[in-house]
C-alpha atoms as a PDB file:
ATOM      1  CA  UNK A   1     178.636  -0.947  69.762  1.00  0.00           C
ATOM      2  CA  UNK A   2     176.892   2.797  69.573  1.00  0.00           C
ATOM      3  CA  UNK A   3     173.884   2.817  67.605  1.00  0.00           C
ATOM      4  CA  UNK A   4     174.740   5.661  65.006  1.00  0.00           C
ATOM      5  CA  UNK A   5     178.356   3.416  65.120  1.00  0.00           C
ATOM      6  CA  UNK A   6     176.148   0.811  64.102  1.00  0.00           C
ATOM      7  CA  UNK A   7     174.155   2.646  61.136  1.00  0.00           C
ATOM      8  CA  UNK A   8     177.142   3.526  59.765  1.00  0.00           C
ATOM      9  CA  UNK A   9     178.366   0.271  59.468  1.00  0.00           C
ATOM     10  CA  UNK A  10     174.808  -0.299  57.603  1.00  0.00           C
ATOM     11  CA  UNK A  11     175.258   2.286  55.197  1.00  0.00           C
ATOM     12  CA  UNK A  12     178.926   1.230  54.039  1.00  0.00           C
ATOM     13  CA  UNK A  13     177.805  -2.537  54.043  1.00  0.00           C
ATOM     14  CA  UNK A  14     174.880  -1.546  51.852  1.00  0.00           C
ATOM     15  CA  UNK A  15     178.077   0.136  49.378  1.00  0.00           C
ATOM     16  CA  UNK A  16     179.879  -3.146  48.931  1.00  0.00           C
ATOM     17  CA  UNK A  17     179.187  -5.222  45.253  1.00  0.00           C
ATOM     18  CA  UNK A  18     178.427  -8.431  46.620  1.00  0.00           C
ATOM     19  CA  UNK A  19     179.278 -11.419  46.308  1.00  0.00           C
ATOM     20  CA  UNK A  20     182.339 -10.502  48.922  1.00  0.00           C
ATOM     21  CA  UNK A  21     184.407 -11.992  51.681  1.00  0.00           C
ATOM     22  CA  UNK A  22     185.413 -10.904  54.520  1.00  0.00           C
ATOM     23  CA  UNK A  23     188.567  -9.182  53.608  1.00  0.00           C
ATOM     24  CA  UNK A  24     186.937  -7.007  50.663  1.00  0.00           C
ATOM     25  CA  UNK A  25     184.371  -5.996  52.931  1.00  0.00           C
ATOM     26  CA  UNK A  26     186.450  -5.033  55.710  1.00  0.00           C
ATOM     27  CA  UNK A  27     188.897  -3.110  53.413  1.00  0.00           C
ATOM     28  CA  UNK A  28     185.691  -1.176  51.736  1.00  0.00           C
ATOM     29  CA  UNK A  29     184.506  -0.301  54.984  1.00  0.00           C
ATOM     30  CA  UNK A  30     187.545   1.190  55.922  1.00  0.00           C
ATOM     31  CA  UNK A  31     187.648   3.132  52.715  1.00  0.00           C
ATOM     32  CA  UNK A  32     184.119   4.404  53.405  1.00  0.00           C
ATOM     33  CA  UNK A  33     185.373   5.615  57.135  1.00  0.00           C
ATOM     34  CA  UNK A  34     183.296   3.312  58.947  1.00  0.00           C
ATOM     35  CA  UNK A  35     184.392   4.045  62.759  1.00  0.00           C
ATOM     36  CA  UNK A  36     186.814   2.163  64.114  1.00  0.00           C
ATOM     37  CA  UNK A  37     184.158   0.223  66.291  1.00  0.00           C
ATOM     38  CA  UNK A  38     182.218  -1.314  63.308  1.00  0.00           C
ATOM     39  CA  UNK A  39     185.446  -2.422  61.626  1.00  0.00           C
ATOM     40  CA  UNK A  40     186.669  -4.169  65.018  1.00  0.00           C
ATOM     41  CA  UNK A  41     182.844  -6.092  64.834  1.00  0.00           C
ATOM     42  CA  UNK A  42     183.502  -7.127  61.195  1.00  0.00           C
ATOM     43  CA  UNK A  43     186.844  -8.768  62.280  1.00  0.00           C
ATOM     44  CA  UNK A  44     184.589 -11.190  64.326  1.00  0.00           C
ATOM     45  CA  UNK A  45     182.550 -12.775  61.840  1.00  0.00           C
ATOM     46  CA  UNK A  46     183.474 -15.944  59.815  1.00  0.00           C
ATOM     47  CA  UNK A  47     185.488 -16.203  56.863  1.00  0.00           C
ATOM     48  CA  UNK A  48     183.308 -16.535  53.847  1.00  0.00           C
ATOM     49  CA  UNK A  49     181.598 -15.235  51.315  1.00  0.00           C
ATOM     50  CA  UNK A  50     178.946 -13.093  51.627  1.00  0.00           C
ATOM     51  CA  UNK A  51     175.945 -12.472  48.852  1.00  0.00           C
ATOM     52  CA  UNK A  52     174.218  -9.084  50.338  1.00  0.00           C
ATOM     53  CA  UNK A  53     174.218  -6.715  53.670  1.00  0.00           C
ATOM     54  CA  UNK A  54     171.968  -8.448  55.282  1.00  0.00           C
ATOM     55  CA  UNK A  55     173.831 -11.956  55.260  1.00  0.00           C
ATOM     56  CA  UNK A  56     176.600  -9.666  56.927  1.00  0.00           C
ATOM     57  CA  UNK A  57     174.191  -8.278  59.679  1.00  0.00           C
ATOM     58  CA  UNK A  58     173.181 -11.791  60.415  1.00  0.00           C
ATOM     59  CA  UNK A  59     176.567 -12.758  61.700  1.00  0.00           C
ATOM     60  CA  UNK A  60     176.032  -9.814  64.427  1.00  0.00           C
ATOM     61  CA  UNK A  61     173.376 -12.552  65.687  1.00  0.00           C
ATOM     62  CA  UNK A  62     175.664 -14.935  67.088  1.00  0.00           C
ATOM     63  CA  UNK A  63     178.331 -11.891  68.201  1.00  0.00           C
ATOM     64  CA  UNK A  64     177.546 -11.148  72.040  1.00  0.00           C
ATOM     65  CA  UNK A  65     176.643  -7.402  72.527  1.00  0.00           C
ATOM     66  CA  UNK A  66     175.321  -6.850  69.205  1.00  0.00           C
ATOM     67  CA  UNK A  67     171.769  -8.722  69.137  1.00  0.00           C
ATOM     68  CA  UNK A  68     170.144  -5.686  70.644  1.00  0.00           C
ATOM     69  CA  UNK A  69     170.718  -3.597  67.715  1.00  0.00           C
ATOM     70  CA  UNK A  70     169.272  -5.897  65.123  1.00  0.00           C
ATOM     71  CA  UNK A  71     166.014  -5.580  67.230  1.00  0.00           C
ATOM     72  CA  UNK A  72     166.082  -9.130  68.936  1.00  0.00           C
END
């Protein structure tokens, strides 16, 4: 993933009301016209709920390709 693809993705998962799952936050994304890129990479993570941004970003961890642009 493209770095400004990725800080967009930031900026609509900072727009979600949390707690969300998976589906809600892939659907709000969309409606925020998060690229096409960032919504494929939100596919990938597990099926859960999720209580903020950042325990959305962490799944990105464990997603090859993506650790570089959480700085690791």
């Amino acid at each position: 993933m493209q770095k400004e693809s990725f800080n967009e993705l930031q900026n609509a998962l900072e727009k979600v009301v949390y707690p969300a799952n998976k589906t809600k936050i892939i659907e709000m994304s969309k409606s925020l016209n998060a690229p096409s890129e960032a919504i494929k990479a939100l596919e990938k993570i597990p099926d859960k709920e999720y209580q903020s941004s950042s325990d959305v970003l962490q799944e990105f961890k464990g997603i090859k390709g993506f650790a570089h642009l959480l700085g690791m």
